[in-house]
Protein backbone atom coordinates (compact mmCIF):
# COMPACT_ATOMS: atom_id res chain seq x y z
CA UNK A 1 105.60 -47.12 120.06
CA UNK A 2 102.70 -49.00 121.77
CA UNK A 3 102.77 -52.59 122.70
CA UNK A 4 100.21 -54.32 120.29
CA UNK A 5 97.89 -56.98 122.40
CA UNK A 6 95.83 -59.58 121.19
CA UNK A 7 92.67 -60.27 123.93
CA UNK A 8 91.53 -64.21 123.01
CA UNK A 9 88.02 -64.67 124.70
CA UNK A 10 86.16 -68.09 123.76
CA UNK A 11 82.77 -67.80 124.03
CA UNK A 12 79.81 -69.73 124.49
CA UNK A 13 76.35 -68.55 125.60
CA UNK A 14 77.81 -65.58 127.19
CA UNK A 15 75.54 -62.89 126.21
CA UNK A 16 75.31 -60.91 129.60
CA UNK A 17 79.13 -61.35 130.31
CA UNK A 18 80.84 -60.23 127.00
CA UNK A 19 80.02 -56.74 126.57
CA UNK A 20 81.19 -55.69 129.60
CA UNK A 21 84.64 -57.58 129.48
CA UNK A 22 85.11 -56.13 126.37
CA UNK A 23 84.54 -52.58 127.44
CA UNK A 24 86.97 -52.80 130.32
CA UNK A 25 89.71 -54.39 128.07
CA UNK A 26 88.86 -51.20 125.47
CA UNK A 27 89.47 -48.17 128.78
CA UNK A 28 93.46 -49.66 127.97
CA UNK A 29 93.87 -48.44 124.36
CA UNK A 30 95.27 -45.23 125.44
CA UNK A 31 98.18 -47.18 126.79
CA UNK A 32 98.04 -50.48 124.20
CA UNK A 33 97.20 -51.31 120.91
CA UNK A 34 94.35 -53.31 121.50
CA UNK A 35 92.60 -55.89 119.44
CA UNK A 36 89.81 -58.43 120.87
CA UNK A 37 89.35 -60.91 118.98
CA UNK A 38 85.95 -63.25 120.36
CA UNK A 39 85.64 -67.12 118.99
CA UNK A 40 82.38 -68.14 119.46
CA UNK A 41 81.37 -72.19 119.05
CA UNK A 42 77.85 -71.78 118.13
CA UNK A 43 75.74 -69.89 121.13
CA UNK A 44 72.30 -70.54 121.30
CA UNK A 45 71.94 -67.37 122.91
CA UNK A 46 72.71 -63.25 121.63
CA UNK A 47 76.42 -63.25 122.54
CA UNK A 48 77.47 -63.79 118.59
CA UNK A 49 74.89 -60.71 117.51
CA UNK A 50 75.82 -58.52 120.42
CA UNK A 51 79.97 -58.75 119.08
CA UNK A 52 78.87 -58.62 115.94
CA UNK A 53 76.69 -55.56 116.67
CA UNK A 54 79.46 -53.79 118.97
CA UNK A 55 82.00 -54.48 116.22
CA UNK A 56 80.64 -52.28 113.75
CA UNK A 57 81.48 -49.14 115.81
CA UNK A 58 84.28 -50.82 117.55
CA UNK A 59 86.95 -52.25 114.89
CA UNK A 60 89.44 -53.56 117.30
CA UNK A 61 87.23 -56.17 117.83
CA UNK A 62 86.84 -59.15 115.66
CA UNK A 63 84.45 -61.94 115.71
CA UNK A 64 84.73 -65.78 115.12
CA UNK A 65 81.89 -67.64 114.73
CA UNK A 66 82.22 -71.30 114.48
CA UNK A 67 79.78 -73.89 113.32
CA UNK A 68 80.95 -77.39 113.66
CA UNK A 69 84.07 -76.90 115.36
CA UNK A 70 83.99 -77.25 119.27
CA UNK A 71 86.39 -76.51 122.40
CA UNK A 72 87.99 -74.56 124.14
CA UNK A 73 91.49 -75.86 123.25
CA UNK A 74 90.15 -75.49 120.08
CA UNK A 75 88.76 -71.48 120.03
CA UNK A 76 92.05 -70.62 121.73
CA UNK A 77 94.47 -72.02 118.76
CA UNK A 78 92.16 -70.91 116.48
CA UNK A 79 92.79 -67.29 118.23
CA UNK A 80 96.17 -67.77 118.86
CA UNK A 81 96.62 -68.54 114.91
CA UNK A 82 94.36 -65.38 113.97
CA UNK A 83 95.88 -62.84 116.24
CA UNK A 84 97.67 -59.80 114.92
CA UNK A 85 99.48 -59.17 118.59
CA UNK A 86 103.19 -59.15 119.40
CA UNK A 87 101.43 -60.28 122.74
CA UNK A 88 98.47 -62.48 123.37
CA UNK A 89 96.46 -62.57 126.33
CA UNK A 90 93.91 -65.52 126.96
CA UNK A 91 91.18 -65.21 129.40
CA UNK A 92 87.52 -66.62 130.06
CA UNK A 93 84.58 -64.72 128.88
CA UNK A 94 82.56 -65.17 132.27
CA UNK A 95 83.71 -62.37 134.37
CA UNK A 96 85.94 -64.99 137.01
CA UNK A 97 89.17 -63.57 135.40
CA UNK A 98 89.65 -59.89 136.13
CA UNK A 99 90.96 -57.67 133.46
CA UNK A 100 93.18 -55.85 136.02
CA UNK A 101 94.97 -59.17 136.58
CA UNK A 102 95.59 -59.44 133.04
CA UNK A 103 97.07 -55.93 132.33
CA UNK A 104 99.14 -56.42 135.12
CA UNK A 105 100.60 -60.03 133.53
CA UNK A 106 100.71 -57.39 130.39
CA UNK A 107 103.54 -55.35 132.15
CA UNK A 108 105.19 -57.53 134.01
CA UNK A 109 105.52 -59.97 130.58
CA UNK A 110 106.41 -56.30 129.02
CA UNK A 111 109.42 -55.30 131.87
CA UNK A 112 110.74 -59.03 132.63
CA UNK A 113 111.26 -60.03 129.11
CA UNK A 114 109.18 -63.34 130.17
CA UNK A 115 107.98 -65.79 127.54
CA UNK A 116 105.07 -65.97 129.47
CA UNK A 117 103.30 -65.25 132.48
CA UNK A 118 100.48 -67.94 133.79
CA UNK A 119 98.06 -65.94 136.48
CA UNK A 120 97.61 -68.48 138.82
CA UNK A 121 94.60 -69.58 141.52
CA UNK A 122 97.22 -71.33 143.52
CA UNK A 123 99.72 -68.60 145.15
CA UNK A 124 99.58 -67.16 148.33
CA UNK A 125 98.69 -64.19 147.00
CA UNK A 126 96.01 -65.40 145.36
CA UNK A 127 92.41 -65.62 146.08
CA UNK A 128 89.62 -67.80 145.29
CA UNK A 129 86.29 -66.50 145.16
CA UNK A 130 84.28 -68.26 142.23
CA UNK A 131 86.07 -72.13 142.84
CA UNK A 132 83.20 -74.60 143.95
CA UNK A 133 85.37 -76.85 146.73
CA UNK A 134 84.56 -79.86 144.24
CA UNK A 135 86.53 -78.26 141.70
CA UNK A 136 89.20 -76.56 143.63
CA UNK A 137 89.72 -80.13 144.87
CA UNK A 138 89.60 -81.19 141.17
CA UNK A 139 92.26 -78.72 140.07
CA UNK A 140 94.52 -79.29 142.57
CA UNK A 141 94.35 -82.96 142.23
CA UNK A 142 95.24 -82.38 138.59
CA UNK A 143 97.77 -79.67 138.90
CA UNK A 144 99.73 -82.65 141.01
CA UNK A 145 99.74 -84.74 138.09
CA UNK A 146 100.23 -82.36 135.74
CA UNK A 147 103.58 -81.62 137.49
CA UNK A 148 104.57 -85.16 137.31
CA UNK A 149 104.27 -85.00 133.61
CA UNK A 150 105.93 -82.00 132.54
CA UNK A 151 109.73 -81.20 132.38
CA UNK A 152 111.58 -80.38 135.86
CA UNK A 153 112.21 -76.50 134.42
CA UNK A 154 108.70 -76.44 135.12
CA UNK A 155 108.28 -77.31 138.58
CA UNK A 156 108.24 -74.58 140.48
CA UNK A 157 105.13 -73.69 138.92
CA UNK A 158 101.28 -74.04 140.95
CA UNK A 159 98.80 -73.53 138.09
CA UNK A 160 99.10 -75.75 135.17
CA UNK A 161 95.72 -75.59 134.42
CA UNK A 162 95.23 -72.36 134.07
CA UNK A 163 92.75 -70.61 131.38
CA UNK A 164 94.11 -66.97 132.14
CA UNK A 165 97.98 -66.28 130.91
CA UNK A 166 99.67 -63.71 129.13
CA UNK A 167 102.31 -64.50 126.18
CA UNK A 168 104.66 -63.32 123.70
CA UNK A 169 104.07 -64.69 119.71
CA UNK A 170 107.00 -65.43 118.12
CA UNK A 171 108.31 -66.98 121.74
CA UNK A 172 105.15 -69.53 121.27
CA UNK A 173 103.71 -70.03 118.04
CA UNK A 174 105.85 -72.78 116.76
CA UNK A 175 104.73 -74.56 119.78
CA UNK A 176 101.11 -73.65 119.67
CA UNK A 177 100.97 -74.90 116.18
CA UNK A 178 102.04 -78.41 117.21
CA UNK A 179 99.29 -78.18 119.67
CA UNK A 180 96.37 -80.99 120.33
CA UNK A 181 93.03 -79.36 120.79
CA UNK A 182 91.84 -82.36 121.66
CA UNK A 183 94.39 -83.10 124.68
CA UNK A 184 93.99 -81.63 128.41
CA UNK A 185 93.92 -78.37 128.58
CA UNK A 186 95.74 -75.53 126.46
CA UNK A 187 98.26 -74.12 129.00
CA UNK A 188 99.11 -77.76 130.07
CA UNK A 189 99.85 -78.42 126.59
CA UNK A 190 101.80 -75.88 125.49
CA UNK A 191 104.19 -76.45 128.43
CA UNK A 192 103.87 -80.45 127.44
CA UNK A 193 105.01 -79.38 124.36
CA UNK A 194 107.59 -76.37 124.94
CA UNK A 195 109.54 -79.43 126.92
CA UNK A 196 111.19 -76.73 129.37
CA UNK A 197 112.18 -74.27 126.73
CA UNK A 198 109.92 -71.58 127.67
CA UNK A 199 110.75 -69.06 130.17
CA UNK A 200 108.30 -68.42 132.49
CA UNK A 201 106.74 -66.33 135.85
CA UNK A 202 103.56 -66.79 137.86
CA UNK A 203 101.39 -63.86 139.07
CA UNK A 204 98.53 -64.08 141.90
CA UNK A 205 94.90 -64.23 140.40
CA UNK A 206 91.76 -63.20 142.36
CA UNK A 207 89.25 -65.78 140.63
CA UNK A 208 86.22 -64.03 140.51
CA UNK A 209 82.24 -65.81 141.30
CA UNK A 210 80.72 -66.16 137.82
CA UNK A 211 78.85 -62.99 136.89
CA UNK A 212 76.06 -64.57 135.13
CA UNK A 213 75.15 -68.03 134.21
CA UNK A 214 76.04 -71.55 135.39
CA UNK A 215 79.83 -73.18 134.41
CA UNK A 216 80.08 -76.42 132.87
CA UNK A 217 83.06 -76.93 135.13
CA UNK A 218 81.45 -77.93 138.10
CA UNK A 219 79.46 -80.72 136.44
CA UNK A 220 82.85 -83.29 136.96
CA UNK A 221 86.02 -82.45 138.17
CA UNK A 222 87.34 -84.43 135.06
CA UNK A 223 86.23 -81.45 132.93
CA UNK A 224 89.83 -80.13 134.31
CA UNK A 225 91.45 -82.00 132.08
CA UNK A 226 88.78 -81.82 129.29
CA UNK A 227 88.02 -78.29 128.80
């Protein structure tokens, strides 16, 4: 029997970037169930018609478009709390997460009987490609803090802050129901939240340069914290 995987991707004037994430997610349904389910907050662009469009011919993906309800803490609960998946994958909708990485969480969440895995910018392993140094800075700056904060269980973690991590449902929907979309960000708050209980692995990321468009995240290294 296949593994059934929800794909959360938050979206938000992404119209050259979505298509193409999508497709390379889809060349894994002869090994997954696969379903894709996009959350859109109101694009002032074509990404919301271009889903919409690719959906009719493409049913395992499913569009959310929001009007009047902001955030990406917010699109990801809202996907979380929508997703059919025994496991859920979250990752951003700009290309600097690569899908590879994420099918690789997939198995090792699959073989180690993890809670979750977090794909993190901060081991050795790891590279950084698409991190302006005023937000690398930022992050790791945060990720200090954030390790302050959290339970001891947690840390031997290096990427609290991460928007790319793979997890099993009925491990982390009690706790993702409890969460604050209007904290810091979602991973730090699920692990606020989970108080130690979750059990948990890193794997190296190789954050990608933006494919197209300009990130909101280099406008403030606060936005660490905020989005």
């Amino acid at each position: 029997m296949q593994n059934y995987i929800s794909f959360i991707l938050p979206t938000h004037n992404e119209e050259k970037n979505i298509i193409p994430i999508i497709k390379k997610i889809l060349n894994f349904t002869k090994i997954y169930q696969i379903e894709i389910i996009v959350i859109d907050d109101n694009s002032n662009d074509r990404t919301d018609l271009l889903v919409r469009q690719f959906s009719r011919k493409n049913p395992q993906v499913r569009l959310i478009s929001r009007i009047g309800r902001y955030g990406l803490s917010s699109a990801i609960k809202e996907g979380f709390l929508n997703a059919n998946g025994d496991i859920i994958a979250v990752m951003d909708s700009d290309g600097q997460h690569e899908v590879s990485s994420v099918f690789n969480s997939i198995k090792t969440l699959i073989s180690s009987r993890k809670d979750l895995v977090i794909n993190s910018r901060f081991l050795d392993k790891s590279n950084i490609y698409g991190l302006s140094k005023r937000r690398e800075h930022g992050s790791n700056f945060a990720n200090k803090i954030a390790r302050f904060s959290l339970s001891k269980k947690y840390e031997f973690l290096t990427d609290y802050l991460s928007g790319c991590f793979v997890l099993r449902r009925d491990k982390c929907i009690n706790f993702i129901k409890l969460i604050d979309v209007h904290g810091f960000k979602f991973l730090y708050e699920l692990l606020s939240i989970s108080k130690g209980k979750l059990n948990i692995i890193e794997e190296s990321l190789n954050f990608q340069p933006r494919k197209s468009g300009t990130s909101k995240l280099d406008i403030a290294i606060i936005w660490d914290f905020n989005i």
